[in-house]
C-alpha atoms as a PDB file:
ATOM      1  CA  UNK A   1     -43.902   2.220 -17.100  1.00  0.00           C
ATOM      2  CA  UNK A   2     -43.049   5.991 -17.800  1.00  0.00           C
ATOM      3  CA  UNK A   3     -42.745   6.331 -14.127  1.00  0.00           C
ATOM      4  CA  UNK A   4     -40.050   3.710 -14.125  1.00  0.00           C
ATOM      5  CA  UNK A   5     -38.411   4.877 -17.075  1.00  0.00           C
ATOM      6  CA  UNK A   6     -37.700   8.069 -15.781  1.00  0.00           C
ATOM      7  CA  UNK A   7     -36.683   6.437 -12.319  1.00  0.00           C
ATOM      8  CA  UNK A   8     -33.833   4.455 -14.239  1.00  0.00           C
ATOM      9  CA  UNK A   9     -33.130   7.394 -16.201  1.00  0.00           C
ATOM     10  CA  UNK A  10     -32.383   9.873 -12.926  1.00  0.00           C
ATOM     11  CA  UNK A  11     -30.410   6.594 -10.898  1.00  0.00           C
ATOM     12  CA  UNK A  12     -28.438   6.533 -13.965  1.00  0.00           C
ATOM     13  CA  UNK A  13     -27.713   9.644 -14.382  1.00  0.00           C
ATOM     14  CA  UNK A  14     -27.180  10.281 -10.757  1.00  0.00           C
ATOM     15  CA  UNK A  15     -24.776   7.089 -10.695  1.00  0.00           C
ATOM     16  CA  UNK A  16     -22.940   8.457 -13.540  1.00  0.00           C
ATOM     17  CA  UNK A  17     -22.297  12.098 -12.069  1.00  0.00           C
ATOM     18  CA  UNK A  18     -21.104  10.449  -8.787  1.00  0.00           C
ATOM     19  CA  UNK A  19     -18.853   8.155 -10.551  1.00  0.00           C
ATOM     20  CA  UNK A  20     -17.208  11.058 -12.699  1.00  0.00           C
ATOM     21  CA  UNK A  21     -17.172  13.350  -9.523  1.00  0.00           C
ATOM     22  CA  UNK A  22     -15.514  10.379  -7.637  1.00  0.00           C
ATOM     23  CA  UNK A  23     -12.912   9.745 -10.580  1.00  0.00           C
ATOM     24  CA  UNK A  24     -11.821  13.520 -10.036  1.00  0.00           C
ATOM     25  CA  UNK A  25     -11.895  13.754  -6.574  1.00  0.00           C
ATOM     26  CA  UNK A  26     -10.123  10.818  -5.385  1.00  0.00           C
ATOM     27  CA  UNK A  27      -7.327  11.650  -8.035  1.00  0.00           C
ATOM     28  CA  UNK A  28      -4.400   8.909  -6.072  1.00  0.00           C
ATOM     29  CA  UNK A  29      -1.170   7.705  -7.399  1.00  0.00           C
ATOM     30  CA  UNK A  30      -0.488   4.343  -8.929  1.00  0.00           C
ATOM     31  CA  UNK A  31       2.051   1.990  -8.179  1.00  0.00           C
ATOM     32  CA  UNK A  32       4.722  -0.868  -9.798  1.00  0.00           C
ATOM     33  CA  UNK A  33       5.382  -4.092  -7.782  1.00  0.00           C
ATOM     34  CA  UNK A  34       7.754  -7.406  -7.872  1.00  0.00           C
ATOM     35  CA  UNK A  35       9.495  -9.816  -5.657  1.00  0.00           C
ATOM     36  CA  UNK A  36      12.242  -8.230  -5.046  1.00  0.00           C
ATOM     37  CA  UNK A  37      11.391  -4.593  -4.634  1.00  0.00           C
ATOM     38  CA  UNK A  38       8.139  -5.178  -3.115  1.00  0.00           C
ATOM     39  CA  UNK A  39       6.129  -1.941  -4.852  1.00  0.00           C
ATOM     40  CA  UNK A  40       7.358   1.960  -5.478  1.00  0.00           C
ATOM     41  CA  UNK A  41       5.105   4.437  -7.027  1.00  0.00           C
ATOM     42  CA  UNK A  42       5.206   4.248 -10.983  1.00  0.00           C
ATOM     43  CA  UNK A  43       7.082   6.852 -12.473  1.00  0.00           C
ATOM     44  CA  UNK A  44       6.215   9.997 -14.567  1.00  0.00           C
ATOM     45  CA  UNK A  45       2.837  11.101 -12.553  1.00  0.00           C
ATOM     46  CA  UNK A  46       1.440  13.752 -11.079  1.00  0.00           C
ATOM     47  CA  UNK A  47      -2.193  14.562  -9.899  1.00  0.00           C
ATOM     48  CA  UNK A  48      -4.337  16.491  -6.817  1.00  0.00           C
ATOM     49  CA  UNK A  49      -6.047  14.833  -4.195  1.00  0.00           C
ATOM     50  CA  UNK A  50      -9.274  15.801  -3.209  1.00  0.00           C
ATOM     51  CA  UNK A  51      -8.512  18.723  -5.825  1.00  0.00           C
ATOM     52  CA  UNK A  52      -6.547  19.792  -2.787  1.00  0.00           C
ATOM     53  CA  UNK A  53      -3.710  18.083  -2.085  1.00  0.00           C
ATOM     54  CA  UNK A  54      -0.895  17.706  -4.968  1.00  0.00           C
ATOM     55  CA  UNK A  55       1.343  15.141  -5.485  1.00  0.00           C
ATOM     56  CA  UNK A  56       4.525  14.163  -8.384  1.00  0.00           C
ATOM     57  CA  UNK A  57       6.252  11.388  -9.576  1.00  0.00           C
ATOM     58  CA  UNK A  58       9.551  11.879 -11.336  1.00  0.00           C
ATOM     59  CA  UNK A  59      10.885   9.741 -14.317  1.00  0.00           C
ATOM     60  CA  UNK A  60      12.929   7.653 -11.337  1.00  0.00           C
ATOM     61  CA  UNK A  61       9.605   7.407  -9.018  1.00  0.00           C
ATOM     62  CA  UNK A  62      11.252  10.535  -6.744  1.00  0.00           C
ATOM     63  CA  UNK A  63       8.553  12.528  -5.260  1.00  0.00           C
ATOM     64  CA  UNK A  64       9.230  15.738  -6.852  1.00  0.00           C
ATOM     65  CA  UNK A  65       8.034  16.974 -10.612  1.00  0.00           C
ATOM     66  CA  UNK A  66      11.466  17.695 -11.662  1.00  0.00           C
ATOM     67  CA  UNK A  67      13.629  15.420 -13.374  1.00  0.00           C
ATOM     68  CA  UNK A  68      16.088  14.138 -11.543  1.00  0.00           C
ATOM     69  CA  UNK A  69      19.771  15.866 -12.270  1.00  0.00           C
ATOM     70  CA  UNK A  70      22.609  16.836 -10.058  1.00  0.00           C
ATOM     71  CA  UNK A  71      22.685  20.763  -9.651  1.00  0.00           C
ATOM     72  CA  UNK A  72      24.681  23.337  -8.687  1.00  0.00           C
ATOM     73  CA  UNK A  73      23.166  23.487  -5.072  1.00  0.00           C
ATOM     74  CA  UNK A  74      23.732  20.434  -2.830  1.00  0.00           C
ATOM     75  CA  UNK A  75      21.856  17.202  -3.594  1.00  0.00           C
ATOM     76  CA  UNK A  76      20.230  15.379  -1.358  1.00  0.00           C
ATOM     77  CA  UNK A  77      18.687  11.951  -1.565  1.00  0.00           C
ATOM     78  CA  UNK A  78      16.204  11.496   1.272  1.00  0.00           C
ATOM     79  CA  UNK A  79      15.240   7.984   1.532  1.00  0.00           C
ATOM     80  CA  UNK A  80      12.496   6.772   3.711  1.00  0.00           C
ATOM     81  CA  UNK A  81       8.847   5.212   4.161  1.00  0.00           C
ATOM     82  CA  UNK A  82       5.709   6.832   4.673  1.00  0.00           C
ATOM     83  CA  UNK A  83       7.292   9.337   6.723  1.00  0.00           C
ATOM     84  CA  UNK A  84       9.164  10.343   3.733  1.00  0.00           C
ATOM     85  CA  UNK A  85       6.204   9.683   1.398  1.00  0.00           C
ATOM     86  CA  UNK A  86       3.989  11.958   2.716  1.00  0.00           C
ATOM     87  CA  UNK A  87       0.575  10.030   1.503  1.00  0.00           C
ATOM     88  CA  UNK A  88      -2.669  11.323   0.301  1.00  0.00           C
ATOM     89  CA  UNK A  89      -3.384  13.695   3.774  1.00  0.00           C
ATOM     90  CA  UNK A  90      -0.355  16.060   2.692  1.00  0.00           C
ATOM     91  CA  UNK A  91      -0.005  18.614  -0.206  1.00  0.00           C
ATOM     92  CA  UNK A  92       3.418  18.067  -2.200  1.00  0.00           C
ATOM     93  CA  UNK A  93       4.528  21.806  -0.013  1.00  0.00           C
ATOM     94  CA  UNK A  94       3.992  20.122   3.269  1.00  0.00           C
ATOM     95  CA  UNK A  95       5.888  16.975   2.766  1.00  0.00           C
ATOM     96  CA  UNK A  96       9.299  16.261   4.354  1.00  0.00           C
ATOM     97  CA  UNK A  97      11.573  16.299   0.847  1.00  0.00           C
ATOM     98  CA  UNK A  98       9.779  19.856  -0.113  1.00  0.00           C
ATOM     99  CA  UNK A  99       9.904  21.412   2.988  1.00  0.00           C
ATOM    100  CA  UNK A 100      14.283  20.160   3.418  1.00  0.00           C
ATOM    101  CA  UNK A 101      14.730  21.844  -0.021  1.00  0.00           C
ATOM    102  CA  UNK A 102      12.383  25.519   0.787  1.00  0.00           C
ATOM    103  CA  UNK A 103      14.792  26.042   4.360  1.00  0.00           C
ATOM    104  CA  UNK A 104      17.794  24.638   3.011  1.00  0.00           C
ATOM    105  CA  UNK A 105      17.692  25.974  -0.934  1.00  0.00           C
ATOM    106  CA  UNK A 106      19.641  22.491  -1.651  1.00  0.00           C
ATOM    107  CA  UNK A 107      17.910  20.051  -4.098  1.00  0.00           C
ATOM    108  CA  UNK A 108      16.300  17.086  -2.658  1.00  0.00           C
ATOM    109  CA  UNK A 109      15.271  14.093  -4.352  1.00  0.00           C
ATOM    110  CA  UNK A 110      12.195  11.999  -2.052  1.00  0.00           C
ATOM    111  CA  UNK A 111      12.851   8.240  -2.596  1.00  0.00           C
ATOM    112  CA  UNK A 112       9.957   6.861  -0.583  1.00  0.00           C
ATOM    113  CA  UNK A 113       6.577   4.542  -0.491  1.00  0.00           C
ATOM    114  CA  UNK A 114       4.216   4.148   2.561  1.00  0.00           C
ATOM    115  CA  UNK A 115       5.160   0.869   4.446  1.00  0.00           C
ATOM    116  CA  UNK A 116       8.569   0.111   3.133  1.00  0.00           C
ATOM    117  CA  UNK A 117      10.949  -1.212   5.044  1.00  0.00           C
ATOM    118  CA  UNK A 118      14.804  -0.857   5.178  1.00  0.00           C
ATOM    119  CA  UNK A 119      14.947  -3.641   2.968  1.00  0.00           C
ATOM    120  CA  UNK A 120      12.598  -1.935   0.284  1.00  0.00           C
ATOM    121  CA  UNK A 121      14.438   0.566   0.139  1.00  0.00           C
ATOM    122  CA  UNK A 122      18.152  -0.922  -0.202  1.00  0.00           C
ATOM    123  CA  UNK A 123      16.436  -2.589  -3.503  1.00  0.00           C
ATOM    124  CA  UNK A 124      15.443   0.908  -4.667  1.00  0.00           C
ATOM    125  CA  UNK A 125      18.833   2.678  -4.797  1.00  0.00           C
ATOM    126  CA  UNK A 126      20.387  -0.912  -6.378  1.00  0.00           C
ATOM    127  CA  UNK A 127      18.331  -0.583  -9.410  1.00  0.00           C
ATOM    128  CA  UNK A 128      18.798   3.696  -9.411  1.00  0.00           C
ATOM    129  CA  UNK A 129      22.705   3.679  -8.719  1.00  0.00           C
ATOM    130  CA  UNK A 130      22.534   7.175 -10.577  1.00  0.00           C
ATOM    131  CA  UNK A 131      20.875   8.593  -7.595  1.00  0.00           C
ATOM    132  CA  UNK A 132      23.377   7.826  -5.577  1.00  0.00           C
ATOM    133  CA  UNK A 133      26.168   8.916  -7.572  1.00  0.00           C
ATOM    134  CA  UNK A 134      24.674  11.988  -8.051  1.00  0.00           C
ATOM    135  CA  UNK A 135      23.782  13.081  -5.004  1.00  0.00           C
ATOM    136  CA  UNK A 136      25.907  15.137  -2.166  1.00  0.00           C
ATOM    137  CA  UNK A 137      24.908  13.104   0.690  1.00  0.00           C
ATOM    138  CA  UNK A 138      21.928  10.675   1.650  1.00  0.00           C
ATOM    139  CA  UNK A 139      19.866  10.970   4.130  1.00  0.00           C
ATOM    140  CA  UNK A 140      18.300   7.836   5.330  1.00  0.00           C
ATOM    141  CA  UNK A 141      14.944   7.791   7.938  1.00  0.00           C
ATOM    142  CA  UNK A 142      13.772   5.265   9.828  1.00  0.00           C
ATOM    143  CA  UNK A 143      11.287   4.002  12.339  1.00  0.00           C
ATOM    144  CA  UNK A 144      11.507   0.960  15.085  1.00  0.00           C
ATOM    145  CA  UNK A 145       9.373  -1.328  12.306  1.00  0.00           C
ATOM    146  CA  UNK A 146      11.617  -1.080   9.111  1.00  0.00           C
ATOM    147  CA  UNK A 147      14.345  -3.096  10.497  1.00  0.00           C
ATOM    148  CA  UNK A 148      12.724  -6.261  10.466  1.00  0.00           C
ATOM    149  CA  UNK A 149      10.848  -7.925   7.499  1.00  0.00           C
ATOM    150  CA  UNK A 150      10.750  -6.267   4.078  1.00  0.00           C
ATOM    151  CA  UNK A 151       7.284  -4.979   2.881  1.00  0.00           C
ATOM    152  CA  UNK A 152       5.638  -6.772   0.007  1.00  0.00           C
ATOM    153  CA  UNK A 153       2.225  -5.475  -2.126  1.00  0.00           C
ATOM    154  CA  UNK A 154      -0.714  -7.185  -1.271  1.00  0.00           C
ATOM    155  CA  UNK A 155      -3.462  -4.810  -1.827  1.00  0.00           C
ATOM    156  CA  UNK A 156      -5.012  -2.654  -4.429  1.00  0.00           C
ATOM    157  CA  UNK A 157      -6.577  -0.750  -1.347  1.00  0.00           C
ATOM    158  CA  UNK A 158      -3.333   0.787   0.189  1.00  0.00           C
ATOM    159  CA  UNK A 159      -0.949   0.222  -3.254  1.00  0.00           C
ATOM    160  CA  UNK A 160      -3.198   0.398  -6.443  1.00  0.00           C
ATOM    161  CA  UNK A 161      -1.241  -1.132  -9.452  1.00  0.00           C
ATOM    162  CA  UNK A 162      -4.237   0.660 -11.966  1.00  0.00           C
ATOM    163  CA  UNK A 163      -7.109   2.521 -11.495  1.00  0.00           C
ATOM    164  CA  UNK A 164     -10.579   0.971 -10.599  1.00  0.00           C
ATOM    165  CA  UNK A 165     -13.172   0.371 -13.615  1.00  0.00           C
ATOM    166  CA  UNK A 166     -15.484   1.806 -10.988  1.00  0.00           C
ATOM    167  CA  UNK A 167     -14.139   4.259  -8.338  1.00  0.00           C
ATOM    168  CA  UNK A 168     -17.766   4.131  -5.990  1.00  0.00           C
ATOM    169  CA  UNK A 169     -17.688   0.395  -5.279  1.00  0.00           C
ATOM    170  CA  UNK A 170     -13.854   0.685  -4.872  1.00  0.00           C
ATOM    171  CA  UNK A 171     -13.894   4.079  -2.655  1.00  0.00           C
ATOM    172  CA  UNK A 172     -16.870   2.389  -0.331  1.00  0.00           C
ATOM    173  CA  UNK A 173     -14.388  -0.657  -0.201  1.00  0.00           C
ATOM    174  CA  UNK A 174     -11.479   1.119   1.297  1.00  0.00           C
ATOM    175  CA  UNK A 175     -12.591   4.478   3.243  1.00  0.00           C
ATOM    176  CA  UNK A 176     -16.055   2.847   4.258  1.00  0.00           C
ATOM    177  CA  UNK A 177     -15.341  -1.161   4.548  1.00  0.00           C
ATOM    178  CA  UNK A 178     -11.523  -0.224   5.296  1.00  0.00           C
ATOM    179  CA  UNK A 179     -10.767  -3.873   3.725  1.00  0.00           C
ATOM    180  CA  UNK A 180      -8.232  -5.427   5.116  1.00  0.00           C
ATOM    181  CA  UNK A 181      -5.029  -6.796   3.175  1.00  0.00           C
ATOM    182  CA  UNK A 182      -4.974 -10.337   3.067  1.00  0.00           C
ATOM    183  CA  UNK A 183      -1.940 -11.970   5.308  1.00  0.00           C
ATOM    184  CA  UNK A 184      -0.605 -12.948   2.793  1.00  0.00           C
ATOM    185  CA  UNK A 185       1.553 -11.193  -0.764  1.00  0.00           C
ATOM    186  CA  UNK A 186       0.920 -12.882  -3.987  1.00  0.00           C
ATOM    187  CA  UNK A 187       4.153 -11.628  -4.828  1.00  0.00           C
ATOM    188  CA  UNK A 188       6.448 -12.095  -1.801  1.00  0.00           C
ATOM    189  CA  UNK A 189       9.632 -10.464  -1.276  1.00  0.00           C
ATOM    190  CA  UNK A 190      12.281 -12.507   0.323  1.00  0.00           C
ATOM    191  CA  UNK A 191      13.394 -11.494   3.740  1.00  0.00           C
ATOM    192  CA  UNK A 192      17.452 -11.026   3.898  1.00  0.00           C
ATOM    193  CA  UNK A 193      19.999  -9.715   6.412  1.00  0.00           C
ATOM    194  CA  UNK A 194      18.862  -6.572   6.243  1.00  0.00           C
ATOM    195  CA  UNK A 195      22.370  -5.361   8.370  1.00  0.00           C
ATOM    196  CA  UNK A 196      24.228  -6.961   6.057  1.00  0.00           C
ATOM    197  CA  UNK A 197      22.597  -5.521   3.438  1.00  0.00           C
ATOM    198  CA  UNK A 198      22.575  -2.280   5.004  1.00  0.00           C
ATOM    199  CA  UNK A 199      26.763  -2.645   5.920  1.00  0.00           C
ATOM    200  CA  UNK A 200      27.601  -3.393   2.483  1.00  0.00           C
ATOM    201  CA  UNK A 201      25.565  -0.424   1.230  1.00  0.00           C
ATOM    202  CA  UNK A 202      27.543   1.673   2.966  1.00  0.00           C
ATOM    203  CA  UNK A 203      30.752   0.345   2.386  1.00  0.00           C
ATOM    204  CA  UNK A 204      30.369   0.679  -0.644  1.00  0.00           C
ATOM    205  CA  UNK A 205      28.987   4.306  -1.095  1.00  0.00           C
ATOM    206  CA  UNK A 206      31.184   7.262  -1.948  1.00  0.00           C
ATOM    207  CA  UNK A 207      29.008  10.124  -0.503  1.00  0.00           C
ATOM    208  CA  UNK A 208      28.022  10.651   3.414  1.00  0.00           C
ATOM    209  CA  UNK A 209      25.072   8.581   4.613  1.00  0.00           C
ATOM    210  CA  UNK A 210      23.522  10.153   7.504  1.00  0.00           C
ATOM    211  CA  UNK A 211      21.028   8.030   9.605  1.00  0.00           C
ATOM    212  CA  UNK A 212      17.682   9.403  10.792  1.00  0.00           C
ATOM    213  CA  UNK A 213      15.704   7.277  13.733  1.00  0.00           C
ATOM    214  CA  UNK A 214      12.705   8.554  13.870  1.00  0.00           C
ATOM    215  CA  UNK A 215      10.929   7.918  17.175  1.00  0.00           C
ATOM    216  CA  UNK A 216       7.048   7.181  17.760  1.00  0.00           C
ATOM    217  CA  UNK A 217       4.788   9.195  19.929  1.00  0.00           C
ATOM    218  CA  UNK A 218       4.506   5.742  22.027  1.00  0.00           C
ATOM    219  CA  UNK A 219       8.052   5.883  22.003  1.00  0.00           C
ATOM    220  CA  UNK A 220       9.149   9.409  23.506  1.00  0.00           C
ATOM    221  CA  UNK A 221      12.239   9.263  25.502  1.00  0.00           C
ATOM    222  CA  UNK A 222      13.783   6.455  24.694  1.00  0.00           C
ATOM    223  CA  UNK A 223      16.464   8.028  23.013  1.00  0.00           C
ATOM    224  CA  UNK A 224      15.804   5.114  20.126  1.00  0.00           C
ATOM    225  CA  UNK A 225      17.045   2.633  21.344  1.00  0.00           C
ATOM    226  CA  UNK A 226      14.961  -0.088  19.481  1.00  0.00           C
ATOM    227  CA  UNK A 227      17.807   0.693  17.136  1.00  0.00           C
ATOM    228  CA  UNK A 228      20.847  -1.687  17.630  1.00  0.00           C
ATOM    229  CA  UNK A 229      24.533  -0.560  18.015  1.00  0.00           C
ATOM    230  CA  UNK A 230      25.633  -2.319  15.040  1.00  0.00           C
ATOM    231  CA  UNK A 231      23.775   0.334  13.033  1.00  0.00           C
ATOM    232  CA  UNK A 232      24.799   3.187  14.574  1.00  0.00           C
ATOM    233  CA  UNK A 233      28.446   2.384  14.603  1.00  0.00           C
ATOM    234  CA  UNK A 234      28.191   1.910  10.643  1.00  0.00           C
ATOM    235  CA  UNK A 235      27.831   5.451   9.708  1.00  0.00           C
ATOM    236  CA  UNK A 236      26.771   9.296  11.651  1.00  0.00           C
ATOM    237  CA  UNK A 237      23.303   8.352  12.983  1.00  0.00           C
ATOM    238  CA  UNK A 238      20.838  10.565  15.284  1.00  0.00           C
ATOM    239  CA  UNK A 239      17.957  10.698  16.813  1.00  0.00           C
ATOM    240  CA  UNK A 240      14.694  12.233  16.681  1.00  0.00           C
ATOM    241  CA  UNK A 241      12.043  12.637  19.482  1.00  0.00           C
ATOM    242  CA  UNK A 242       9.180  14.728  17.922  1.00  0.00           C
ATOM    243  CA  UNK A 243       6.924  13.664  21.017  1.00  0.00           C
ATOM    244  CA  UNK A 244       9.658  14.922  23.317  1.00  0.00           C
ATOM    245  CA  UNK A 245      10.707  18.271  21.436  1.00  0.00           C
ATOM    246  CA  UNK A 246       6.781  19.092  21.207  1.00  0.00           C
ATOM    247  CA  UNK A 247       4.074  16.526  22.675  1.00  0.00           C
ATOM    248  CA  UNK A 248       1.555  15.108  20.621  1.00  0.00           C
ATOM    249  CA  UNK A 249       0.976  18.312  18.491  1.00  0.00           C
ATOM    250  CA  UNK A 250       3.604  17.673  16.077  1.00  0.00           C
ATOM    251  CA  UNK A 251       1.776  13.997  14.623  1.00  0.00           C
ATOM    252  CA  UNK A 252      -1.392  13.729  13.208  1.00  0.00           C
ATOM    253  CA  UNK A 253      -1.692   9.903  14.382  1.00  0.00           C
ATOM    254  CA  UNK A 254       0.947   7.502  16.254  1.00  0.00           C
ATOM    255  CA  UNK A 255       3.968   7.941  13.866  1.00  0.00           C
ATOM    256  CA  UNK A 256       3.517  10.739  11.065  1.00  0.00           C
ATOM    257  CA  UNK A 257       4.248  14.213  11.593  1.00  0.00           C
ATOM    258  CA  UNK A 258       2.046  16.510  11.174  1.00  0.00           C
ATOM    259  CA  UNK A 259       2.298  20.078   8.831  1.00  0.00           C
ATOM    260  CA  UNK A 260       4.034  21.340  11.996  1.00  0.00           C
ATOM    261  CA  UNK A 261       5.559  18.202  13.010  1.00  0.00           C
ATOM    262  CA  UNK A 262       6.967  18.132   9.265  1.00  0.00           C
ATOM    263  CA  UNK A 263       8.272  21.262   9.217  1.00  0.00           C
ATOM    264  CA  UNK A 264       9.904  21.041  12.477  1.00  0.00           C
ATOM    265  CA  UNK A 265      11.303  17.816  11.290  1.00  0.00           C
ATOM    266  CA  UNK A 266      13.258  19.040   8.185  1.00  0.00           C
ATOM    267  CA  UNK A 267      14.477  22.022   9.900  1.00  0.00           C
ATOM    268  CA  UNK A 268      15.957  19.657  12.332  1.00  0.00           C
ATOM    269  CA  UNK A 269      17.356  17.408   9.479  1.00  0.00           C
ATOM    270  CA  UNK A 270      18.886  20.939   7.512  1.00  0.00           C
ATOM    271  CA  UNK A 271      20.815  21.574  10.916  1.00  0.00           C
ATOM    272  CA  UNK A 272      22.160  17.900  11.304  1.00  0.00           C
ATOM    273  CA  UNK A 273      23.193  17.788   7.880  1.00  0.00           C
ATOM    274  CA  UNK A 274      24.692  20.876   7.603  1.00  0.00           C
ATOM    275  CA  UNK A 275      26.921  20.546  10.869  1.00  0.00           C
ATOM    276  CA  UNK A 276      27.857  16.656   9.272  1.00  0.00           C
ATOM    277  CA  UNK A 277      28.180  17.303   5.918  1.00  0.00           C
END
């Protein structure tokens, strides 16, 4: 009985010190979601991933510490998905909107979550209509699979709305399981014209929009043209081949950029902005 006592006792204990090493380590943001915006990450957060990898939330859900307010310097609103984002993988230094604002000295404000489509995002700057009056110009990326289909949450796995009563069951379910999402959202988000929606955004905007396609390693060459005419006639728009300009060294999978890839990027994005804007 002592024997088993003291058995319990160490599980326990080991159990315990996992579970609090776990609830350090795996330090993630949290997120807000509806049926209309789909999910964005809850404001006024910051934290380290893997005690490595840092990571803010402003008090509008931008992903920089500082509070959002229109400076001296130029202002830029980058808007985007996951490529925008940054995720997990990427200290806050090594993420697009950072690295824009260290070779540019301008202010830029990150208005991004992983997964969102064009749609997502139109829905973000309707409810923040400060941003966009107080920014310079707004910079807009996007890939061949925004354009369709807005995104909706459906998982505490990729978008957690709260954190876990127990990170090791959790943790094994999504890095070890990988558990899918189910098909289907319990809160789904209306699909509309996302053109339309995107036209009328633009009418209807003061400051310059410039439009970012971003191209795919699969997709090197191709000069982007999964994106239609109608959207590059509505406002400046380019094109970006990181596969082209450097092969597959500049991602670290099939779409995001890697540190390199990153930094490349926003230099890229200072010198089209600066020569439109």
């Amino acid at each position: 009985m002592r024997r088993w006592i003291i058995a319990v006792a160490v599980a326990t204990c080991a159990f315990l010190g996992t579970e609090g090493l776990a609830r350090l380590a795996f330090d993630f943001p949290l997120y807000a979601a509806d049926q209309r915006l789909g999910y964005w990450p809850r404001p006024n957060q910051r934290g380290t991933f893997l005690f490595v990898n840092d990571w803010a939330f402003n008090e509008h859900s931008l992903g920089v510490a500082q509070p959002f307010a229109p400076s001296n310097r130029m202002d830029i609103l980058l808007v985007g998905d996951s490529l925008v984002y940054g995720g997990n993988e990427l200290k806050q230094a090594e993420k697009l909107g950072p690295l824009i604002a260290e070779q540019s000295g301008w202010s830029v404000w990150p208005a991004a979550a992983g997964s969102w489509g064009l749609q997502n995002e139109l829905e973000f700057l309707r409810r923040h209509p400060d941003l966009v009056k107080g920014s310079d110009a707004i910079v807009v990326v996007v890939n061949s699979g925004d354009l369709t289909a807005p995104s909706a949450w459906k998982s505490p796995h990729s978008h957690p709305l709260e954190r876990p009563r127990l990170y090791l069951p959790y943790l094994f379910n999504r890095y070890v399981r990988k558990v899918r999402a189910p098909s289907t959202s319990p809160l789904p988000v209306p699909e509309l014209d996302v053109f339309d929606e995107w036209a009328r955004f633009v009418a209807h905007t003061d400051v310059p929009i410039l439009l970012v396609a971003y191209s795919s390693s699969s997709e090197r060459h191709q000069e982007c043209r999964w994106l239609p005419l109608k959207y590059r006639k509505t406002t400046p728009t380019f094109c970006y081949d990181a596969g082209k300009r450097g092969g597959d060294g500049l991602f670290r999978d099939a779409i995001h950029p890697s540190v390199l890839g990153n930094r490349l990027f926003a230099r890229w994005i200072v010198r089209r902005l600066s020569g439109a804007v």
